[in-house]
Protein backbone atom coordinates (compact mmCIF):
# COMPACT_ATOMS: atom_id res chain seq x y z
CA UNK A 1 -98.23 -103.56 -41.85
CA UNK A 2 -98.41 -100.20 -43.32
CA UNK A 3 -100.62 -98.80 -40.52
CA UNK A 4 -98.43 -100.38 -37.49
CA UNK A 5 -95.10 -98.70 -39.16
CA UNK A 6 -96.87 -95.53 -39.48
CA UNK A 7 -98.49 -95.72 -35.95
CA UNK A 8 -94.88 -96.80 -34.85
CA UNK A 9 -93.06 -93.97 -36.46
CA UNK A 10 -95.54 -91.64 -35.84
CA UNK A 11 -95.60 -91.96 -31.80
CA UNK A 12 -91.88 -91.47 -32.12
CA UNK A 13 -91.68 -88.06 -34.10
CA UNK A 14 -94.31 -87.02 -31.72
CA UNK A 15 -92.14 -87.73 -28.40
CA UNK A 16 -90.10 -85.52 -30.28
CA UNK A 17 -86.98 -88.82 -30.74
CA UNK A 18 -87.07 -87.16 -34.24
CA UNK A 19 -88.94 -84.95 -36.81
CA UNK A 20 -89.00 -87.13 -39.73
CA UNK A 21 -87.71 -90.08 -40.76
CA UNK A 22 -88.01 -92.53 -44.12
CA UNK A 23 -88.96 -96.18 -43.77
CA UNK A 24 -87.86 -99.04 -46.68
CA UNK A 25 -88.66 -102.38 -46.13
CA UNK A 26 -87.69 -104.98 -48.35
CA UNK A 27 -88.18 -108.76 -48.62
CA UNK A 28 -86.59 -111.13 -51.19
CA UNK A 29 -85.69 -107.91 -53.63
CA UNK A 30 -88.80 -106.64 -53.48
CA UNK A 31 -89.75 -103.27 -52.13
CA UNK A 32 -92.83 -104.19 -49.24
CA UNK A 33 -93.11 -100.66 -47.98
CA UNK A 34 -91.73 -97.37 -48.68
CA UNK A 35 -92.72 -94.85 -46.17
CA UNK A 36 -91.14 -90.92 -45.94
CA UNK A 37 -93.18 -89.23 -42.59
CA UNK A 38 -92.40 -86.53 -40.97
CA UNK A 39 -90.56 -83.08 -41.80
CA UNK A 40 -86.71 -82.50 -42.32
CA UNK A 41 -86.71 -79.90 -39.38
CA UNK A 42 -88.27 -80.01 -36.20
CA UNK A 43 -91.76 -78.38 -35.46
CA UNK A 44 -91.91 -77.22 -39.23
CA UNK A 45 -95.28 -77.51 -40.71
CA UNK A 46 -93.62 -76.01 -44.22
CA UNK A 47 -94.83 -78.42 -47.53
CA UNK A 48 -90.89 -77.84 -48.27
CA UNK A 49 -89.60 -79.45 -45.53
CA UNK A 50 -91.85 -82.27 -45.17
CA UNK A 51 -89.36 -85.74 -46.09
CA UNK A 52 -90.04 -87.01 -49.06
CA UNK A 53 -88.16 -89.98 -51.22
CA UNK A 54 -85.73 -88.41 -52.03
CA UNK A 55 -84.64 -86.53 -48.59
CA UNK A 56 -80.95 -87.46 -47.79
CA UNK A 57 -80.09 -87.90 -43.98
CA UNK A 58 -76.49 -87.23 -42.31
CA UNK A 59 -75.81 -90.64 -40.59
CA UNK A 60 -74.10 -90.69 -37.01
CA UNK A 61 -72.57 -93.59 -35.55
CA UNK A 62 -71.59 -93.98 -32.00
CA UNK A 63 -68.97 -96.61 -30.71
CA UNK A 64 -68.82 -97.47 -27.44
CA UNK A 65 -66.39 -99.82 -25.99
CA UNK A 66 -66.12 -101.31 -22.51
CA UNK A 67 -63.37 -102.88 -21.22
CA UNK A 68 -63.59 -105.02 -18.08
């Protein structure tokens, strides 16, 4: 499983949807795989701003309604 997330996540920072990103997947309270890939800014190469576990993301929520 490890290996297909990684693939996964992988093709998507490098279409450039993202630069990094961390992956937790749990499964009846216990941790399965814990994954941080990627860097924290886009196209950086720098050891400091490679994602790590304890990176924090901004989360952004859009809401779109349709009425019809």
């Amino acid at each position: 499983m490890k290996k297909k997330v990684e693939e996964f996540i992988g093709k998507k920072i490098d279409k450039g949807l993202y630069p990094g990103c961390q992956v937790l997947i749990g499964h009846q309270g216990d941790v399965v795989l814990n994954l941080s890939l990627g860097s924290k800014v886009k196209g950086s190469a720098s050891q400091t701003d490679r994602v790590n576990e304890n990176t924090l993301f901004n989360l952004v929520s859009r809401h779109i309604s349709y009425v019809g």
